[in-house]
Each structure stands twice: as structure tokens, then as C-alpha cells.
PDB file of N, CA and C in Angstrom:
ATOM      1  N   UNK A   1      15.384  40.786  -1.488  1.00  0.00           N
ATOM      2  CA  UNK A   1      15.035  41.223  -2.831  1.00  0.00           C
ATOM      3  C   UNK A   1      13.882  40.362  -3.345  1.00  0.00           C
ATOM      4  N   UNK A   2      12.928  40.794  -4.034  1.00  0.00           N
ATOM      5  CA  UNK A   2      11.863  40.091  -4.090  1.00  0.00           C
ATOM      6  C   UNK A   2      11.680  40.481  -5.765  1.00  0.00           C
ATOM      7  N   UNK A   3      10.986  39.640  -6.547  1.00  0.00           N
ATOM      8  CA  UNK A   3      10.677  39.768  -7.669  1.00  0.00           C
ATOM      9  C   UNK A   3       9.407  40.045  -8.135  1.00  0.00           C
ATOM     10  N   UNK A   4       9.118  40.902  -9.479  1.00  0.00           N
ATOM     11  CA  UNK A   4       7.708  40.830  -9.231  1.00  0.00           C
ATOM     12  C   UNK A   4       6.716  39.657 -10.193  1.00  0.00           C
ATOM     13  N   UNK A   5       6.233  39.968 -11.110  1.00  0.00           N
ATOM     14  CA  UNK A   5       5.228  38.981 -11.586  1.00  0.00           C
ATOM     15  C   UNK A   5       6.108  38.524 -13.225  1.00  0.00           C
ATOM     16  N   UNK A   6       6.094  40.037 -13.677  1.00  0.00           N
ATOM     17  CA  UNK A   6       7.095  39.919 -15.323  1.00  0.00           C
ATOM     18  C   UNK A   6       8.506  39.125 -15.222  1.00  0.00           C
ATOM     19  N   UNK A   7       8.999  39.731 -14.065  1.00  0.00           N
ATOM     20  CA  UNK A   7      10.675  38.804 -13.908  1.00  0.00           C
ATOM     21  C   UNK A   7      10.326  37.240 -13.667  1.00  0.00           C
ATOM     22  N   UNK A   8       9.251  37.131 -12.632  1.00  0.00           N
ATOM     23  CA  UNK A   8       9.394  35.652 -12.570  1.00  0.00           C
ATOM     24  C   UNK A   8       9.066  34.806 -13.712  1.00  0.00           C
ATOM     25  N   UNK A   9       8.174  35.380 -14.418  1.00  0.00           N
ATOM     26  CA  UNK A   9       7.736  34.919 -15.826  1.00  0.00           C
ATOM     27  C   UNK A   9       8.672  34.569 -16.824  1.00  0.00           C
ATOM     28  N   UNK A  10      10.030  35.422 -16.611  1.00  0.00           N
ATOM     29  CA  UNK A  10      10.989  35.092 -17.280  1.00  0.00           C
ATOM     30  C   UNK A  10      12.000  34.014 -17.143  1.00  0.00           C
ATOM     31  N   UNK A  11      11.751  33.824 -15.868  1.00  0.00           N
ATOM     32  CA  UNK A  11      12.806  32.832 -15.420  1.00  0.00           C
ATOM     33  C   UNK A  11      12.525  31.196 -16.255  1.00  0.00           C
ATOM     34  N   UNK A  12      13.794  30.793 -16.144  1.00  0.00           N
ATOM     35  CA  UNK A  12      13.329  29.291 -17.214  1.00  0.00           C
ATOM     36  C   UNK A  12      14.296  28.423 -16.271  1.00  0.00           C
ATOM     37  N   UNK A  13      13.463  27.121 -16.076  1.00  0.00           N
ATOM     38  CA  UNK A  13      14.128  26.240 -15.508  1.00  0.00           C
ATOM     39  C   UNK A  13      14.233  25.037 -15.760  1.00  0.00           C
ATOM     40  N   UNK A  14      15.362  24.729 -15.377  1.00  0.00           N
ATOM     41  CA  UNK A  14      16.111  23.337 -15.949  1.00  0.00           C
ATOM     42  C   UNK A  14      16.080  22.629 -16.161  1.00  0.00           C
ATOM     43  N   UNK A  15      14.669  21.756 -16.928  1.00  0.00           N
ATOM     44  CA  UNK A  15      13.793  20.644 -17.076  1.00  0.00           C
ATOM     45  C   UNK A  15      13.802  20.345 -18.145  1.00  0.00           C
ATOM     46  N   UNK A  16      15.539  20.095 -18.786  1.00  0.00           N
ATOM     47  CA  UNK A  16      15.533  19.126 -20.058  1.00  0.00           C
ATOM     48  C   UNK A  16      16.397  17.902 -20.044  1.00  0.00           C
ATOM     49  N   UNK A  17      15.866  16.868 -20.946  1.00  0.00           N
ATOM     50  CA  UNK A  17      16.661  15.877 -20.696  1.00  0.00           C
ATOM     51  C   UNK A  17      18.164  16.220 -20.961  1.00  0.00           C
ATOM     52  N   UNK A  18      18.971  15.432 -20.314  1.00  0.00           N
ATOM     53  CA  UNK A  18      20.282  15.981 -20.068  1.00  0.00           C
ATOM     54  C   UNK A  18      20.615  14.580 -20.923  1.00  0.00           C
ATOM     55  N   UNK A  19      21.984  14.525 -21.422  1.00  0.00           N
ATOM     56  CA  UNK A  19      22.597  13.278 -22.146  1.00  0.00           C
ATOM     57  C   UNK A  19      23.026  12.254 -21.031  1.00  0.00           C
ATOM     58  N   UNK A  20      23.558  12.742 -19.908  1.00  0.00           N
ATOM     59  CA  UNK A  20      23.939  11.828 -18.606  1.00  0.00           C
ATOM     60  C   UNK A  20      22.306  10.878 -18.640  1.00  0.00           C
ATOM     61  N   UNK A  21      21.878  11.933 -18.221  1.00  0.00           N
ATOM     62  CA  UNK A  21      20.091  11.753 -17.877  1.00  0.00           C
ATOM     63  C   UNK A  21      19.825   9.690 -19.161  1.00  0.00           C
ATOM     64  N   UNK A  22      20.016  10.651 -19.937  1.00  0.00           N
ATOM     65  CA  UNK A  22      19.188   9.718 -21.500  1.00  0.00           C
ATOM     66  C   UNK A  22      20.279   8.336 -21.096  1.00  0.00           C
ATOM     67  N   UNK A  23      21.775   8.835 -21.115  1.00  0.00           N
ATOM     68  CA  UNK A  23      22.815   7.211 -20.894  1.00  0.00           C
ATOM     69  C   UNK A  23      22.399   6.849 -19.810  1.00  0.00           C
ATOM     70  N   UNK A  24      21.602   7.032 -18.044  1.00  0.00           N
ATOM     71  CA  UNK A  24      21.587   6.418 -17.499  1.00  0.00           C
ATOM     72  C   UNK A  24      20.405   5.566 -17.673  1.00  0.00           C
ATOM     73  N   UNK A  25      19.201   6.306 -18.584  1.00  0.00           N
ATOM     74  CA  UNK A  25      18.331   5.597 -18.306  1.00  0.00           C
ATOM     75  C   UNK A  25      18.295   4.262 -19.483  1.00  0.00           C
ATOM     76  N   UNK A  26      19.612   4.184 -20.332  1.00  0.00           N
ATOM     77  CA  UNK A  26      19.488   3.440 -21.327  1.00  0.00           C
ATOM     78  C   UNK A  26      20.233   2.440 -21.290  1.00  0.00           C
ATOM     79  N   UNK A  27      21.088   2.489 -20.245  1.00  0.00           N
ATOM     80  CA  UNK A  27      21.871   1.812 -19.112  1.00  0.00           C
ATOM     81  C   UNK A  27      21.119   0.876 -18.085  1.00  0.00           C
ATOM     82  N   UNK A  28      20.207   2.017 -17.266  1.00  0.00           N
ATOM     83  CA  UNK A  28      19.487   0.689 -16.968  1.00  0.00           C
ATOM     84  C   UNK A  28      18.340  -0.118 -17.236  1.00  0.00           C
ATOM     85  N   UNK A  29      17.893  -0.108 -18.564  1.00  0.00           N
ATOM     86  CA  UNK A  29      16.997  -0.659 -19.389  1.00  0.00           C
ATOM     87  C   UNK A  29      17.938  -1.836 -20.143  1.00  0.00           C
ATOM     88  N   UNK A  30      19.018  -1.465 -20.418  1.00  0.00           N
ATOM     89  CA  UNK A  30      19.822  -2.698 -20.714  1.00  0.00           C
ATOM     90  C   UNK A  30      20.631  -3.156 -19.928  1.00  0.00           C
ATOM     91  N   UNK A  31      20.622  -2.769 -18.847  1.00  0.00           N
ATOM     92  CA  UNK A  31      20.894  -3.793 -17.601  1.00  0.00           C
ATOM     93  C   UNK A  31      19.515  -4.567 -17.633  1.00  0.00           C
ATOM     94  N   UNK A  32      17.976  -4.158 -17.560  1.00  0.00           N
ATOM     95  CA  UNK A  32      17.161  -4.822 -16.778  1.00  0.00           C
ATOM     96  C   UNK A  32      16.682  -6.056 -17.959  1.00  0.00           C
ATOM     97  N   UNK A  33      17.082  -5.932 -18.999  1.00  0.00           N
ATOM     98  CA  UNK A  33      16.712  -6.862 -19.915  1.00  0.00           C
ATOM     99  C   UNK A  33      17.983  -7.858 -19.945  1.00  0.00           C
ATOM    100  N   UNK A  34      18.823  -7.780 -19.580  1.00  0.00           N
ATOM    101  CA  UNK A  34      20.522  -8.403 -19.743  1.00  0.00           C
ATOM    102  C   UNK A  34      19.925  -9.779 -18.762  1.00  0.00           C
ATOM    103  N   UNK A  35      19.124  -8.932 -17.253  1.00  0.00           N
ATOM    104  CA  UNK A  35      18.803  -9.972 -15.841  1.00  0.00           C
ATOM    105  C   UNK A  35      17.751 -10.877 -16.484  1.00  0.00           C
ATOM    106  N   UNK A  36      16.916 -10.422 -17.451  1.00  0.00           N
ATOM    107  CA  UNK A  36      16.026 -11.262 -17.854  1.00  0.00           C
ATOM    108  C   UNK A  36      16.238 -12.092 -19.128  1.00  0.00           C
ATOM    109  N   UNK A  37      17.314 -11.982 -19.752  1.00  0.00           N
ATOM    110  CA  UNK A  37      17.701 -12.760 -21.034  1.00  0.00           C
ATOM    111  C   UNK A  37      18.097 -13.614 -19.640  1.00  0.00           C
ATOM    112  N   UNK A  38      19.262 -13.717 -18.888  1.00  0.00           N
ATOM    113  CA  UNK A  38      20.077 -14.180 -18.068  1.00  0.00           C
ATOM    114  C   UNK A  38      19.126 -15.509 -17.427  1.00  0.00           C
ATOM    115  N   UNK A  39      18.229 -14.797 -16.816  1.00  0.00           N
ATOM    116  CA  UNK A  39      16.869 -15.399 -15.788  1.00  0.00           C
ATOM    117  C   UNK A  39      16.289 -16.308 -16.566  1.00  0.00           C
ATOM    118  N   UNK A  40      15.975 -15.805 -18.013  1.00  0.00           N
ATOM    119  CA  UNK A  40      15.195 -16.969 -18.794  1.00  0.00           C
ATOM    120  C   UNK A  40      16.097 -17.944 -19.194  1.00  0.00           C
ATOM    121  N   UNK A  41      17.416 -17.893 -19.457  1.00  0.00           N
ATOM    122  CA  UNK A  41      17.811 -19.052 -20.275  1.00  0.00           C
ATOM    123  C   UNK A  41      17.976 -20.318 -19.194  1.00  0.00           C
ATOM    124  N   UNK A  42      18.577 -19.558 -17.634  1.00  0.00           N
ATOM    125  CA  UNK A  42      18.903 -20.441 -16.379  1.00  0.00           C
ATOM    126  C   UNK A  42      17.159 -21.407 -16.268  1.00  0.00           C
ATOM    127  N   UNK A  43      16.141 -20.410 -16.743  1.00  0.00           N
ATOM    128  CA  UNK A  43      15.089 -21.274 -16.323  1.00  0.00           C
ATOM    129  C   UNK A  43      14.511 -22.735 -17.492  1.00  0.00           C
ATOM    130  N   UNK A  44      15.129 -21.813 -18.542  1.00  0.00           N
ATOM    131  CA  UNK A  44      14.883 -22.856 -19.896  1.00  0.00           C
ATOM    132  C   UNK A  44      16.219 -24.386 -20.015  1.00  0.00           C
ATOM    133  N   UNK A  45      16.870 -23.960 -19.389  1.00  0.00           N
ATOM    134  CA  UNK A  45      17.956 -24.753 -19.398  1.00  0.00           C
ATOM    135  C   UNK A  45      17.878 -25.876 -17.933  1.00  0.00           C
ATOM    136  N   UNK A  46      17.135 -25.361 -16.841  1.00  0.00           N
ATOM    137  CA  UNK A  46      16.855 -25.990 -15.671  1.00  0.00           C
ATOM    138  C   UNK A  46      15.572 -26.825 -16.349  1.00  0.00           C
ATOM    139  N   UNK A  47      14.472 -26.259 -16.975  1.00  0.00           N
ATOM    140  CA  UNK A  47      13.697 -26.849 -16.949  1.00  0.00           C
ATOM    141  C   UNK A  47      13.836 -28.061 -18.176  1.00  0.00           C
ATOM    142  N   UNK A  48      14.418 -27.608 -19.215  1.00  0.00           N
ATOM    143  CA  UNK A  48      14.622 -28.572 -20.147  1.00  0.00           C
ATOM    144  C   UNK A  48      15.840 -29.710 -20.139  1.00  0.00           C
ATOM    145  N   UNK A  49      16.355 -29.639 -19.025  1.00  0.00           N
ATOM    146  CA  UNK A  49      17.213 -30.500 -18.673  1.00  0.00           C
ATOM    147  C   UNK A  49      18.143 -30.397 -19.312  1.00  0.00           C
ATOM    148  N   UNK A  50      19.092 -29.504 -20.004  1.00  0.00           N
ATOM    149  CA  UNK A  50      19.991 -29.182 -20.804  1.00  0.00           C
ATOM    150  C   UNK A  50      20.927 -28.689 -19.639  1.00  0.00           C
ATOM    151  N   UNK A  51      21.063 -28.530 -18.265  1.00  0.00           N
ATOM    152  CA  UNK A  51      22.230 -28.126 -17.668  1.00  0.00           C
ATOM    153  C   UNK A  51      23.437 -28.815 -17.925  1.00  0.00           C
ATOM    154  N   UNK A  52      24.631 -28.633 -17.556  1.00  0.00           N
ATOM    155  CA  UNK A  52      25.636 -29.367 -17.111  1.00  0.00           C
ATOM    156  C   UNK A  52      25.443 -29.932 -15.815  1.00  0.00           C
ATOM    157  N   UNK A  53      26.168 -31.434 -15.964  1.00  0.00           N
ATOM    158  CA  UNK A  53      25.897 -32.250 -15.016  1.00  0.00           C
ATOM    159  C   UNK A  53      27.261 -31.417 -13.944  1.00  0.00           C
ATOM    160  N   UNK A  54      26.893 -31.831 -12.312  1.00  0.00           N
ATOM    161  CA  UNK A  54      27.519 -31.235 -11.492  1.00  0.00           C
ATOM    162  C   UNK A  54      28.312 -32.069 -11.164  1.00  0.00           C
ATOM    163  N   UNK A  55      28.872 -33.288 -11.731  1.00  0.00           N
ATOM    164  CA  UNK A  55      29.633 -34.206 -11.450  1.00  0.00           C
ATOM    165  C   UNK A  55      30.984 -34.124 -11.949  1.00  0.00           C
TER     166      UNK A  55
END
């Protein structure tokens, strides 16, 4: 079965953001900022000598 030019014109396809879509990507934007709050404080705290001693 083949379609012709008007039917295909009609067809609409599925290219909207979806809510899954929007929570994953807002998910991992606050994952990727979580690694970098995380990353900076280990580096501010290494470098400023504020760790806990390992003793």
C-alpha cells in the first residue's frame, strides 16, 4: 500500500518533548552539577588545608 503526496502531508510525527524526556534531562543536569559542587569543595578543602587529619 503506498501513499500519495496529500496523505503523507498529513501524517504528524512524534517530536514533542515528552515529561519523561524534560525529568531525565533535569536529572541529569542536577546530577552533573551535584559532581561539581562535590569536585570543588574536595579541591578547596585539599587545597586549603581544611581536611581531616587521617590519623
Amino acid at each position: 500500500m503506498t501513499l500519495n503526496k496529500n496523505e503523507l502531508k498529513m501524517i504528524k510525527a512524534g517530536a514533542s518533548i515528552s515529561a519523561t524526556l524534560l525529568n531525565a534531562l533535569i536529572k541529569g543536569f542536577t546530577t552533573f552539577m551535584d559532581v561539581g559542587r562535590y569536585l570543588g569543595s574536595s579541591i578547596r578543602r585539599l587545597f586549603g588545608n581544611s581536611a581531616c587529619p587521617l590519623d
